[in-house]
Protein backbone atom coordinates (compact mmCIF):
# COMPACT_ATOMS: atom_id res chain seq x y z
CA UNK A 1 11.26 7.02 23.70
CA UNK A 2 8.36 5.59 22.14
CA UNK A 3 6.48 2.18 21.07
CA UNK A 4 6.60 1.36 17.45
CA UNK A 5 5.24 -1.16 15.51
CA UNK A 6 8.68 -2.81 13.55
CA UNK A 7 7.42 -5.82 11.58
CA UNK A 8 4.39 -7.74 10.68
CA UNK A 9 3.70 -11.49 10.05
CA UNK A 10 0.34 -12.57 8.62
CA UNK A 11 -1.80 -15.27 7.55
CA UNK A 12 -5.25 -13.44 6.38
CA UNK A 13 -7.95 -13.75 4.04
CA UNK A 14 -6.80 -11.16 2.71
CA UNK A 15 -3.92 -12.85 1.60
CA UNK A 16 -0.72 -14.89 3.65
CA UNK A 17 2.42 -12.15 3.07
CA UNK A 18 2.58 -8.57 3.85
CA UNK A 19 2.61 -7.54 0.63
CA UNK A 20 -0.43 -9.34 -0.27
CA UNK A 21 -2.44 -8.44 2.38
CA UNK A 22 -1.96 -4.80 2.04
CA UNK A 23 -2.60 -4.54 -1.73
CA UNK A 24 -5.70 -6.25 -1.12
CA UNK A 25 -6.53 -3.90 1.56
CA UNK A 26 -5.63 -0.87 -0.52
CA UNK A 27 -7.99 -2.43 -3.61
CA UNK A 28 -10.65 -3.08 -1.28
CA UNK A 29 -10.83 -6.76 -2.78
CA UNK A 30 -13.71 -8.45 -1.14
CA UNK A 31 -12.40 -11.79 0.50
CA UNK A 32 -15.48 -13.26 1.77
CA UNK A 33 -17.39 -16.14 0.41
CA UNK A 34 -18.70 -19.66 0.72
CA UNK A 35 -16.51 -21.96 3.16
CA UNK A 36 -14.67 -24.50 1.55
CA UNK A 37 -12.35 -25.86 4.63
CA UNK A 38 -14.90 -27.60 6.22
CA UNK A 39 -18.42 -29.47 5.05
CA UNK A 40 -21.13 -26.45 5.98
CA UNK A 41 -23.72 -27.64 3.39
CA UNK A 42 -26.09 -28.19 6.48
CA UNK A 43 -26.15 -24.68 7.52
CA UNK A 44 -28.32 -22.12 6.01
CA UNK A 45 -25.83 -19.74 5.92
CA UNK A 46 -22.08 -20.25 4.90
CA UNK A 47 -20.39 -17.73 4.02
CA UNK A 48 -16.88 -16.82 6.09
CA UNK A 49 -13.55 -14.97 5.71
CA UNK A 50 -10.82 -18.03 4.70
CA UNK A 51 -7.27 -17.12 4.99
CA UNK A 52 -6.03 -17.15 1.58
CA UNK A 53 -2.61 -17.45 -0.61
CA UNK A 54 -3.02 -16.08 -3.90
CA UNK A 55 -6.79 -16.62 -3.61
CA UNK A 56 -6.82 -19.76 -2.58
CA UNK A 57 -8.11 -21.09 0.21
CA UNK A 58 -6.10 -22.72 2.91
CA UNK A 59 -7.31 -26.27 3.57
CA UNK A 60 -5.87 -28.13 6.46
CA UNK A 61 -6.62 -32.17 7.71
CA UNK A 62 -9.96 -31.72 10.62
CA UNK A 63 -7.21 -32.68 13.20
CA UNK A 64 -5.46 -29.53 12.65
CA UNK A 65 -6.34 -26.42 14.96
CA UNK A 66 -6.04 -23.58 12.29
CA UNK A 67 -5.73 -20.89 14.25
CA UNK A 68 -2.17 -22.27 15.65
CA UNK A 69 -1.34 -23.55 12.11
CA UNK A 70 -1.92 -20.00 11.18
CA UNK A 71 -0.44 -18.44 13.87
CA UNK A 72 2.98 -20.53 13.57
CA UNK A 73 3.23 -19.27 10.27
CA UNK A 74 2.71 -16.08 11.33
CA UNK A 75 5.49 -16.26 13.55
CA UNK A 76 7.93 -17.53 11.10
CA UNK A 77 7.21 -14.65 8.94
CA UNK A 78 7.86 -12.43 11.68
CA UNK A 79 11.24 -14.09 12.48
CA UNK A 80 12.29 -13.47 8.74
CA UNK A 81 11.28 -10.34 8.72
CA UNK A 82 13.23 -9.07 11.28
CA UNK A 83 15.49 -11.07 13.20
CA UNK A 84 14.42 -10.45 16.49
CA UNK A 85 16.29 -14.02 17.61
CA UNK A 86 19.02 -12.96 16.97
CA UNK A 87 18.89 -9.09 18.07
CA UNK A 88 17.66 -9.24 21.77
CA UNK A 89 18.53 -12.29 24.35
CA UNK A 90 15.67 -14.48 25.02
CA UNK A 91 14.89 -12.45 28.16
CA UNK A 92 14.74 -9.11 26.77
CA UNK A 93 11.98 -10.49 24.67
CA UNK A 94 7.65 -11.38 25.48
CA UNK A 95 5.28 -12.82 23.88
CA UNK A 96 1.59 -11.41 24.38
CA UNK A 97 -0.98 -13.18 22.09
CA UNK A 98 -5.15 -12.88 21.58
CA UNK A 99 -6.30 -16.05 20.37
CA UNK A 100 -9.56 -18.07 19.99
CA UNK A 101 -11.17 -20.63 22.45
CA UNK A 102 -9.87 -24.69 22.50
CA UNK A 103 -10.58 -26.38 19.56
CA UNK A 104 -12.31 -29.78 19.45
CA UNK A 105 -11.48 -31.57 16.40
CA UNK A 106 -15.59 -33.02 16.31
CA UNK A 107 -14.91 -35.63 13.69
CA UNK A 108 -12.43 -37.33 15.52
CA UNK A 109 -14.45 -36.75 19.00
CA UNK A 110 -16.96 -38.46 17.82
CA UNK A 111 -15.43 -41.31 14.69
CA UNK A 112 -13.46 -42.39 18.36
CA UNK A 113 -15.77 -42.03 20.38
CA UNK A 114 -13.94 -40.20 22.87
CA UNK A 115 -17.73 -39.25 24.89
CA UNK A 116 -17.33 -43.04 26.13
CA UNK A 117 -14.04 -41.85 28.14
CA UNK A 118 -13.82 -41.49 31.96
CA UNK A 119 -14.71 -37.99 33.05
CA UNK A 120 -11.30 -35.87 33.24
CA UNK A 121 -9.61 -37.81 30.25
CA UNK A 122 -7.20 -36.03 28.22
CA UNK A 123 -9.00 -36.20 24.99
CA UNK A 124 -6.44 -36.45 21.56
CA UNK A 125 -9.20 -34.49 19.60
CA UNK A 126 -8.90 -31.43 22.19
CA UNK A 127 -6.74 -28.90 21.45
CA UNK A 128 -5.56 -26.51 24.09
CA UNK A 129 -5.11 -23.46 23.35
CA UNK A 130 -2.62 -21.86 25.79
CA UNK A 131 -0.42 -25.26 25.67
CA UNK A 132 -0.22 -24.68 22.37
CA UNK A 133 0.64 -21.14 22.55
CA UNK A 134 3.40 -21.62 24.92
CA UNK A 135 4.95 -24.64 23.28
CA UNK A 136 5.55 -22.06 20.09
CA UNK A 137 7.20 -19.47 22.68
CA UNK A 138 9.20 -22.40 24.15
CA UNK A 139 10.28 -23.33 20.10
CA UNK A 140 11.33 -19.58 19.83
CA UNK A 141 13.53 -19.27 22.84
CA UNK A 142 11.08 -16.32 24.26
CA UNK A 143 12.05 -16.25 28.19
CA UNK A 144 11.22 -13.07 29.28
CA UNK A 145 6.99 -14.74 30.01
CA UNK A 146 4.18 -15.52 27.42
CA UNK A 147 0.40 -14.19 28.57
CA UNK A 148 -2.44 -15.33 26.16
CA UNK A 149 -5.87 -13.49 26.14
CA UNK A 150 -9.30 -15.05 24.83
CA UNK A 151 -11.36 -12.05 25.46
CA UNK A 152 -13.15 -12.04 22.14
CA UNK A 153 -12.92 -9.53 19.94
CA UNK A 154 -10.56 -7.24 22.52
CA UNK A 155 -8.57 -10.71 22.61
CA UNK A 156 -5.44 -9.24 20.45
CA UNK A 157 -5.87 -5.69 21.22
CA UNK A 158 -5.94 -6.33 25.18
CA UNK A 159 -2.56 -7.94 24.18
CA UNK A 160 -0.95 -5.51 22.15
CA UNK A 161 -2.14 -2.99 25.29
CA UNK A 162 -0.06 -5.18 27.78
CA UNK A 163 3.04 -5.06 25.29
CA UNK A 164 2.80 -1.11 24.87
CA UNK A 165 2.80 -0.86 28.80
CA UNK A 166 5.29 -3.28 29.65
CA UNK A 167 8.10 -1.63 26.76
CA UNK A 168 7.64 1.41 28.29
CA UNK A 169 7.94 0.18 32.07
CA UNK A 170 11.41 -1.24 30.32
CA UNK A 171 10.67 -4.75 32.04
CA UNK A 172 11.34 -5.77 28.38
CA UNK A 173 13.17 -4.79 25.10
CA UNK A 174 10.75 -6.06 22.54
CA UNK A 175 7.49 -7.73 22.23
CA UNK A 176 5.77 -10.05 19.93
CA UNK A 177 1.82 -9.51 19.96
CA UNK A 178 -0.97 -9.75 17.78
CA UNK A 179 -3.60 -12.46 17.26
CA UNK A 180 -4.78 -15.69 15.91
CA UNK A 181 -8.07 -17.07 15.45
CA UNK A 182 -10.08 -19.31 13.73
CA UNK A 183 -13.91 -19.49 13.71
CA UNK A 184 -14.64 -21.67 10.90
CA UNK A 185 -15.04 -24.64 12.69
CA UNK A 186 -18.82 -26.47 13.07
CA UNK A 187 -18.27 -25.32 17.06
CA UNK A 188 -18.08 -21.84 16.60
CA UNK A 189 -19.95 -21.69 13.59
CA UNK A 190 -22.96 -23.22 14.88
CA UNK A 191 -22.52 -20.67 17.95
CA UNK A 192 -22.54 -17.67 16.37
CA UNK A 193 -25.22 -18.86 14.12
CA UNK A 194 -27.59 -19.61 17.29
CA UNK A 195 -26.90 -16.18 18.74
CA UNK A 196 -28.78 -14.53 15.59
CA UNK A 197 -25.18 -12.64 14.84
CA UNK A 198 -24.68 -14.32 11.39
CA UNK A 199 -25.16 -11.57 8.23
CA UNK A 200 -27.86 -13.49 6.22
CA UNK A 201 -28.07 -13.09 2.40
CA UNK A 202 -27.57 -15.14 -1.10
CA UNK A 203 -24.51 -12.87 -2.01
CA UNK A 204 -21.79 -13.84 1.12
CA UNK A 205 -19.26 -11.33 -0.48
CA UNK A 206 -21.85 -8.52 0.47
CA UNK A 207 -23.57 -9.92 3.23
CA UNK A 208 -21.50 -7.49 6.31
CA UNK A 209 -22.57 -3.99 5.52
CA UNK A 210 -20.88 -2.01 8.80
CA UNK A 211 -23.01 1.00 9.29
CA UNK A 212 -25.29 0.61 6.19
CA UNK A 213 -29.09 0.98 7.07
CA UNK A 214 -29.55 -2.59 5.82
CA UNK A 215 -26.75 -4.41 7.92
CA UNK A 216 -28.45 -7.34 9.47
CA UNK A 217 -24.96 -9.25 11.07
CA UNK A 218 -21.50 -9.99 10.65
CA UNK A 219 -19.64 -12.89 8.86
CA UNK A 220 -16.86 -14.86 10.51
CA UNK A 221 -13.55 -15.10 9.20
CA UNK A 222 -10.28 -16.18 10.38
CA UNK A 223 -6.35 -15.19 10.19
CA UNK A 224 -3.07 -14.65 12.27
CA UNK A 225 -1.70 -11.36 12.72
CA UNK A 226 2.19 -11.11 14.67
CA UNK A 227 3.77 -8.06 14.99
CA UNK A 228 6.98 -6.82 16.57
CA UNK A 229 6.56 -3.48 19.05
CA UNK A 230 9.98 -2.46 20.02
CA UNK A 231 11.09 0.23 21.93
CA UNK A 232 12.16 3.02 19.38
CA UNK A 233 16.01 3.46 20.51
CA UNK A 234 16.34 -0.46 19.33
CA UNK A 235 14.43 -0.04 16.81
CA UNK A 236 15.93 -0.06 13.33
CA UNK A 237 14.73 3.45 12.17
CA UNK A 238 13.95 1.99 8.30
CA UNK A 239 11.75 -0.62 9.60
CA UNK A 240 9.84 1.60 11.66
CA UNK A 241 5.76 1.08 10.24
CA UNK A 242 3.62 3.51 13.10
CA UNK A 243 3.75 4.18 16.74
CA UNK A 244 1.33 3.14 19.37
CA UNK A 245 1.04 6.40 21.25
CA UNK A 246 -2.19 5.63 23.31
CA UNK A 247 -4.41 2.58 24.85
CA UNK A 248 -7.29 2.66 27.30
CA UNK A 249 -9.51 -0.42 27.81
CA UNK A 250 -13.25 -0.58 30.57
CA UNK A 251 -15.99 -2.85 30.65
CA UNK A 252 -19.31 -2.33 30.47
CA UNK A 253 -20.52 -5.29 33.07
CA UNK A 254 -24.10 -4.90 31.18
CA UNK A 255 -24.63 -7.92 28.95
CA UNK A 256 -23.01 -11.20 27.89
CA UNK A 257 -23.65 -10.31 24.11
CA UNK A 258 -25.08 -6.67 23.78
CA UNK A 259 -23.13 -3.18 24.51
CA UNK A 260 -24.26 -1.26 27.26
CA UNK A 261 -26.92 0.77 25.45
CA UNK A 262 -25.16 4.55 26.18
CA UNK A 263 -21.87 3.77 25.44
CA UNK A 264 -20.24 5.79 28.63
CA UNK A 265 -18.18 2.94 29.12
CA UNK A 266 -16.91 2.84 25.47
CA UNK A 267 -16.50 6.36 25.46
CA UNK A 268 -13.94 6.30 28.47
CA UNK A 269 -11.80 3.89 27.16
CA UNK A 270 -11.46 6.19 23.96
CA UNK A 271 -11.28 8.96 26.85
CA UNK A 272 -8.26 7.44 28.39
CA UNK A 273 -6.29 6.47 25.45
CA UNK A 274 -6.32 10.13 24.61
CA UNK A 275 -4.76 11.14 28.02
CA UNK A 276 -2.19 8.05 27.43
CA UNK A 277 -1.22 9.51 24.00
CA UNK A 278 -1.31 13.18 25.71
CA UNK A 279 -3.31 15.03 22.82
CA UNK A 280 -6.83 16.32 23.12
CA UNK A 281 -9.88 15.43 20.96
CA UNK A 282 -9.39 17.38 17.85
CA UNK A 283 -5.69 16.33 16.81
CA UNK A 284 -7.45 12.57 15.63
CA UNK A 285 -7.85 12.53 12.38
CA UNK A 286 -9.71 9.57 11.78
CA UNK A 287 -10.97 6.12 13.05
CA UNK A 288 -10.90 2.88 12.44
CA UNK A 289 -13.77 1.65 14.35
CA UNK A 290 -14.78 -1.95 14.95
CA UNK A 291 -17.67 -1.73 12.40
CA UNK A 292 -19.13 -5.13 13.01
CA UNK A 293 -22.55 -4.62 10.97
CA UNK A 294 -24.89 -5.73 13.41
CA UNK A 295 -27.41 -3.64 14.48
CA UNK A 296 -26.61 -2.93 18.49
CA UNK A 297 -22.79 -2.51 17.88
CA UNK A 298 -22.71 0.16 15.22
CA UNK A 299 -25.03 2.93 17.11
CA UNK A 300 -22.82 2.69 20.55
CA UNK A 301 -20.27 2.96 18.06
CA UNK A 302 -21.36 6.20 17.28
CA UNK A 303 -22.95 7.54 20.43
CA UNK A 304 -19.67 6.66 22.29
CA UNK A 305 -17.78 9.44 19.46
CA UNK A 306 -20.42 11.96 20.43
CA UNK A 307 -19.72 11.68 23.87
CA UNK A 308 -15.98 12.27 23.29
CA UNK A 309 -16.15 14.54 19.94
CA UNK A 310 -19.48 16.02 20.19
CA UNK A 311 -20.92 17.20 17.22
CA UNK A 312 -17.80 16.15 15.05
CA UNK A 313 -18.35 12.98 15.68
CA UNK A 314 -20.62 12.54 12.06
CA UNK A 315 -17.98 14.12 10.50
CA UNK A 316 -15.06 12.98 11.35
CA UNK A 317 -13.94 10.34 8.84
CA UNK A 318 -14.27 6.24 9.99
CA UNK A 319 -14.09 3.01 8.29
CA UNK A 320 -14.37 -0.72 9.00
CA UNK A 321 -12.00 -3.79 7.60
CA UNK A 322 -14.93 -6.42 8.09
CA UNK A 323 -16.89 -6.04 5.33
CA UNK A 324 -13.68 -7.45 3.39
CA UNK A 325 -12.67 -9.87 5.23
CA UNK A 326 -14.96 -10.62 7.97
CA UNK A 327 -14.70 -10.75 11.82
CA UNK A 328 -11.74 -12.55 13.11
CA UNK A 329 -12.55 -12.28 16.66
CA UNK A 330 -9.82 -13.01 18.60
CA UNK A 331 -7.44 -11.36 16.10
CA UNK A 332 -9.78 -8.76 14.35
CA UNK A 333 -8.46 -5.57 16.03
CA UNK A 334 -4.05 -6.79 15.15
CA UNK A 335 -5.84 -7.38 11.68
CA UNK A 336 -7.35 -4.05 11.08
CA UNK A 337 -3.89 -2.18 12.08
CA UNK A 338 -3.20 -3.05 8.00
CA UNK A 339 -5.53 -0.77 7.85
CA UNK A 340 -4.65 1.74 10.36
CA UNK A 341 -1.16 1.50 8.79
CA UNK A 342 -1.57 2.31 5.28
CA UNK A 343 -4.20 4.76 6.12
CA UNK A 344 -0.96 6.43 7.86
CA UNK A 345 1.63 5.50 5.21
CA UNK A 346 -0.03 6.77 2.61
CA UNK A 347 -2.34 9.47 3.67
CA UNK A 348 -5.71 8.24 2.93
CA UNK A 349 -8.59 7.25 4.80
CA UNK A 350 -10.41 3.68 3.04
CA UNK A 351 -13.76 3.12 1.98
CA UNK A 352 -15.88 0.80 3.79
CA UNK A 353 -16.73 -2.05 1.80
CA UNK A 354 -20.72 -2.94 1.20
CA UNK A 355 -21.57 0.49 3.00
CA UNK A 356 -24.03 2.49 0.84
CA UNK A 357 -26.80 3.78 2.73
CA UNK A 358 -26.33 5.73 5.19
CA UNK A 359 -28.57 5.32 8.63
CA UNK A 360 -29.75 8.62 10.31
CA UNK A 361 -29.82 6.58 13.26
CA UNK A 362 -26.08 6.03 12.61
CA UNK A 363 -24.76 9.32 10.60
CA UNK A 364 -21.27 8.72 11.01
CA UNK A 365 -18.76 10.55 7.99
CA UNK A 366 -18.62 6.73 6.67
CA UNK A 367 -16.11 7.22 3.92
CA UNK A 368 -17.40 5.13 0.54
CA UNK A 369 -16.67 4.46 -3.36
CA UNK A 370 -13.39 5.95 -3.34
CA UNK A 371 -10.34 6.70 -0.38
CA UNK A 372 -10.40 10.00 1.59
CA UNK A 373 -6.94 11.83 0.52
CA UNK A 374 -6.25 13.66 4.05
CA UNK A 375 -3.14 14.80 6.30
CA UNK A 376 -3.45 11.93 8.90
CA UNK A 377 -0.90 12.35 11.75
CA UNK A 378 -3.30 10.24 14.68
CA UNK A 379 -5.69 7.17 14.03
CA UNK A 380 -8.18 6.16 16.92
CA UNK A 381 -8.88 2.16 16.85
CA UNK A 382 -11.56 0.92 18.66
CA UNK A 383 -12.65 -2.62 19.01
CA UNK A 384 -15.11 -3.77 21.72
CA UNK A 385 -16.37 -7.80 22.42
CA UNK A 386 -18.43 -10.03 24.42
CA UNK A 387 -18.81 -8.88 28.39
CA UNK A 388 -18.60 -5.63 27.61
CA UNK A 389 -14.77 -5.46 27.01
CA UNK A 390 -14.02 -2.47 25.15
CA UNK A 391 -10.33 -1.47 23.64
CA UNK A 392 -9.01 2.06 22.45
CA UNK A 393 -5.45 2.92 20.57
CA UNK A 394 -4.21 6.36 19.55
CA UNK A 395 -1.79 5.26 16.40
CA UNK A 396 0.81 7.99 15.69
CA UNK A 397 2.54 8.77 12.11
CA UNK A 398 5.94 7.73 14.00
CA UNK A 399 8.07 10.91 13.95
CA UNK A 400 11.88 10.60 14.76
């Protein structure tokens, strides 16, 4: 018996079907520019990863929290895609989502002035997140629970991790995971600005360069990613995309923004996904790492492979999504499995977007200009956040 991955709904900037998304991903087509859903003129930097359809951007009304809008969507897709209403009873079925922080619609806080309210008021222009979340369950007919995780940028992966573990304790027949997220909003923009993580630059398609010498910061982006993980002996064999064969997840407990400077904490979750998936060291092929392009995250990055691979670490091949589409957060790591999936469907290993000069201080095997052809059987996926929270997935070639 194993997990498998049996369906995917998205809502990306790299585009809002499946189809899209991954022919963007396999062109490398850079989807980061100025934002146009909301007014940033007053910010000195404004660039951002938009979901897109067709290559246009998604507007929405102020009042609208996008990452549900998105993530609604998302789960229609899914629905479509493969009918998993009407193939399990709503017990047999969970849904585990990563998701963003409430969203406070400001122009209405403030055009209403909902400050003058009574301490403890429910305010219209707050949005709450895990209402929301469980309201769309409720609309699906999921019964079997619904768990939502806001733990940053581990927010999706720490709930794809629960879904692997509870398919394969059988409490379930079928989960729907993934993430949404939306961080182009004035809240969260003007929060990651203050924080000195924002990517500055003239050019916004180039300004995230993950494990170039001259990355200076990330750029934010947005997007819903559902998927379907089914236990395989329900799973319809055809529809089968890769199989989740290993997850470990630690925290560093060292800083509120920064990684713990040695990585040992990184390192052991990457340890103990191994031991999940049952296969030593040498039988990954490749990694998708979380690639963020600031300057603390891409070193641990690296020092935490060293302390698993050793000296293959610089040359085993790795790559990063976010230069293309930016950081979604709370549903970056379900967004990069596009990329962990057509690295395994069609045996390549992607170029990282805006990389070009190599750091000694980071000498990873950073593939560039062109894909990697290479016999991939086992992708490691790392993604690590705020607190210290750091995720780690061995993704199999599923094999009947």
């Amino acid at each position: 018996m194993a997990i498998v991955i049996t369906g995917i709904g998205v809502q990306s900037p790299l585009g809002c079907t499946l189809q899209e998304a991954m022919q963007h991903v396999a062109r490398g087509t850079r989807c980061v520019s100025d934002i146009e859903s909301f007014d940033a003129s007053g910010f000195p930097m404004k660039a951002a990863g938009e979901v897109r359809s067709e290559g246009r951007v998604v507007h929405t009304p102020s009042d609208v929290d996008r990452k549900i809008f998105f993530l609604n969507r998302a789960l229609e897709q899914l629905e479509q895609a493969t009918g998993f209403r009407e193939r399990y009873a709503p017990a047999e079925l969970v849904m585990n989502m990563g998701c963003g922080v409430d969203y406070v619609d400001i122009e209405r806080f403030f055009n209403n002035e909902e400050f003058l309210l009574p301490p403890f008021s429910e305010l219209p222009a707050h949005h709450k997140t895990d209402a929301q979340i469980r309201e769309l369950a409720r609309l699906l007919d999921i019964r079997g629970g619904c768990h939502v995780f806001v733990a940053a940028c581990v927010a999706s992966t720490q709930a794809m991790g629960l879904s692997l573990r509870m398919l394969r304790r059988g409490t379930h027949r079928a989960a729907i995971t993934g993430g949404s997220e939306s961080m182009i909003s004035h809240i969260n923009y003007i929060g990651f600005f203050l924080l000195g993580a924002m990517a500055p630059g003239a050019s916004p398609a180039t300004a995230c360069k993950p494990f170039d010498r001259l990355r200076r910061g990330t750029i934010l982006g947005e997007g819903a990613l559902t998927m379907l993980l089914e236990r395989s002996e329900y799973a319809r064999p055809e529809s089968i995309l890769a199989e989740i064969a290993g997850y470990g997840a630690t925290m560093d407990a060292f800083a509120i923004t920064d990684p713990e400077p040695s990585a040992a904490r990184l390192a052991r979750a990457i340890e103990l996904a191994l031991e999940d998936a049952g296969i030593p060291p040498d039988q990954i092929d490749c990694a998708h790492l979380h690639g963020t392009g600031t300057l603390k995250n891409d070193p641990a990055e690296y020092l935490a492979l060293r302390k698993v691979f050793g000296e293959r670490a610089s040359t085993l091949p790795v790559y990063s999504l976010k230069g293309q589409m930016g950081h979604l957060i709370g549903s970056c790591g379900a967004m990069e499995m596009l990329g962990v999936i057509h690295t395994l469907q069609h045996q390549e290993v992607l170029p990282t977007v805006n990389f070009s000069e190599p750091d000694p201080e980071v000498p990873l095997n950073v593939i560039q200009g062109e894909p990697l052809s290479l016999g991939v059987r086992y992708v490691l996926k790392l993604n690590s956040a705020f607190g210290g929270q750091n995720t780690a997935f061995v993704i199999k070639k599923y094999e009947p």
